[in-house]
Protein backbone atom coordinates (compact mmCIF):
# COMPACT_ATOMS: atom_id res chain seq x y z
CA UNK A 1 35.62 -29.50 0.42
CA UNK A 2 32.04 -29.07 2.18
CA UNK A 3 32.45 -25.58 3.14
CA UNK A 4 33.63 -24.64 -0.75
CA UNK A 5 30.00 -26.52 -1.64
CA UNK A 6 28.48 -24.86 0.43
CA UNK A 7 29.62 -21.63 -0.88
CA UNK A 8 28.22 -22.61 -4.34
CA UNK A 9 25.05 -23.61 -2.81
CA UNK A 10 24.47 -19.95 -0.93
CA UNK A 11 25.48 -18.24 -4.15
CA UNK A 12 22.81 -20.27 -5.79
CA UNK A 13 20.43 -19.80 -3.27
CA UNK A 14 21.26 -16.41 -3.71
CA UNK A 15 20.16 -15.97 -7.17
CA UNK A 16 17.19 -18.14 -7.05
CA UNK A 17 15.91 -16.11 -4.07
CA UNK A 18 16.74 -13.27 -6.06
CA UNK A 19 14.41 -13.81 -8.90
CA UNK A 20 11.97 -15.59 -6.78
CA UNK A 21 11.56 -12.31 -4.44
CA UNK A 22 10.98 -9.91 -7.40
CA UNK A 23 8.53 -12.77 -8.75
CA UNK A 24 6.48 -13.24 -6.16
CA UNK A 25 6.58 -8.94 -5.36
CA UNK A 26 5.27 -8.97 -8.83
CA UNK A 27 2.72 -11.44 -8.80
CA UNK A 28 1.59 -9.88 -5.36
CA UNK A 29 2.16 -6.15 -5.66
CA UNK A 30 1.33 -5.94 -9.20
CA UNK A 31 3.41 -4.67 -12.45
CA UNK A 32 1.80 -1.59 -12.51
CA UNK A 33 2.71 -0.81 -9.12
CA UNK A 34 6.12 -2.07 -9.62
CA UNK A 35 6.58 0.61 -12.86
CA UNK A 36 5.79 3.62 -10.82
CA UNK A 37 8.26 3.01 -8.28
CA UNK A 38 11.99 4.29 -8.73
CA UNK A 39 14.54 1.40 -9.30
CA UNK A 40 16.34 1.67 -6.15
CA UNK A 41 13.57 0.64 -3.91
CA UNK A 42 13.24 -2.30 -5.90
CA UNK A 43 17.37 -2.98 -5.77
CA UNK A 44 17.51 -2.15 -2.26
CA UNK A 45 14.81 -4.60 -0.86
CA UNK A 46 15.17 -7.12 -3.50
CA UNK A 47 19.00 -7.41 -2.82
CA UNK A 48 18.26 -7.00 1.07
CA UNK A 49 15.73 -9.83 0.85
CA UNK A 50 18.31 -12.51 -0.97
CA UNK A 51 20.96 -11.53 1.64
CA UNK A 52 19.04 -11.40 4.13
CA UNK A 53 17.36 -15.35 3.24
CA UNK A 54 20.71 -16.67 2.70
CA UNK A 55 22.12 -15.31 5.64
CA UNK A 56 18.63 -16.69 7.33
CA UNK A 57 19.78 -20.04 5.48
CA UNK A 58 23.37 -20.09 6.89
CA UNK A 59 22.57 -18.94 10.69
CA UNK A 60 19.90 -22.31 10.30
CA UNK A 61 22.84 -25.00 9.82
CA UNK A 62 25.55 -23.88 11.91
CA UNK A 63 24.03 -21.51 15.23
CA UNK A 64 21.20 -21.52 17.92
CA UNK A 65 17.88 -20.26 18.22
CA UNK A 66 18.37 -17.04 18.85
CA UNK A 67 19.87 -15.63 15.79
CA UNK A 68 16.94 -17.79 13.42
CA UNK A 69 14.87 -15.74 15.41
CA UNK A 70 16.63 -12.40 14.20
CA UNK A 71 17.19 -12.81 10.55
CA UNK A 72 13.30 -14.24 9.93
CA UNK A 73 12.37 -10.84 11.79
CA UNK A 74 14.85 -8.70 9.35
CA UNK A 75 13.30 -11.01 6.32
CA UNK A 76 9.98 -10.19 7.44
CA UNK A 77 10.75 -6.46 7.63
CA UNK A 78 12.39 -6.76 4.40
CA UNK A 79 8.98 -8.08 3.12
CA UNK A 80 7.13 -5.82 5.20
CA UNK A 81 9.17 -3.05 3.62
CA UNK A 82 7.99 -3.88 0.37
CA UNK A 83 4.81 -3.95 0.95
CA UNK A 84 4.34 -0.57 2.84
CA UNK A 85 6.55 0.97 -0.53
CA UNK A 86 3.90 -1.30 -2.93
CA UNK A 87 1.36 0.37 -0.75
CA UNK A 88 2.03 3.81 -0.68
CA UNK A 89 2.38 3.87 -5.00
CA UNK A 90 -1.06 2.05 -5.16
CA UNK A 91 -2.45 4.67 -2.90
CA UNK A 92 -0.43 7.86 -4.97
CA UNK A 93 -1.15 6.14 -8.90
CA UNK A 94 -1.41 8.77 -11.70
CA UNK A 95 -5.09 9.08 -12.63
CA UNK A 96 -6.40 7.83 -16.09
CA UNK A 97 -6.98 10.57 -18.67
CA UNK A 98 -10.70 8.86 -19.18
CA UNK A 99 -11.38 8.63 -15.17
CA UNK A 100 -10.36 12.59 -15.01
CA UNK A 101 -12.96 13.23 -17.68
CA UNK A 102 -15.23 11.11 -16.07
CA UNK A 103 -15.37 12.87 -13.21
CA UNK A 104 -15.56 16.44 -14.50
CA UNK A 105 -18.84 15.90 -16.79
CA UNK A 106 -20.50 13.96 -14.00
């Protein structure tokens, strides 16, 4: 009976962490940022984020130290990831058609 709870609850956690990743990448990165991007950088880290926190989630109740230790290093590479990807299209943004003028005429 506990373990099949449990399954629930790391499904659920799932989800939540899920929406909660792309949220906060959102919030953080920006929308714009997040536009310009192709969709499979966002699938790729925001799916290997939610596994990667539940898995974080399940090593944390049943084993040691040691293996905490690894999955918060592949979460925080997952969020590094992100970042460095959120980066790189702030860096490479399309130019405004008004900025381009701009800077001709001046």
């Amino acid at each position: 009976m506990a373990l099949r709870l449990l399954r629930v609850l790391y499904a659920i956690e799932f989800l939540v962490a899920l929406v909660a990743g792309l949220e906060v990448w959102r919030e953080v990165g920006g929308q714009a940022h997040l536009d310009l991007m192709p969709w499979f950088f966002k699938f790729v880290l925001a799916f290997g984020l939610a596994a990667a926190v539940v898995k974080l989630t399940a090593v944390s109740v049943t084993e040691g130290s040691r293996r905490i230790l690894i999955w918060s290093t592949i979460v925080a590479l997952f969020l590094l990831a992100a970042g460095l990807i959120t980066y790189y299209y702030h860096l490479n943004e399309p130019l405004d058609g008004d900025e381009e003028t701009a800077s001709l005429t001046a």
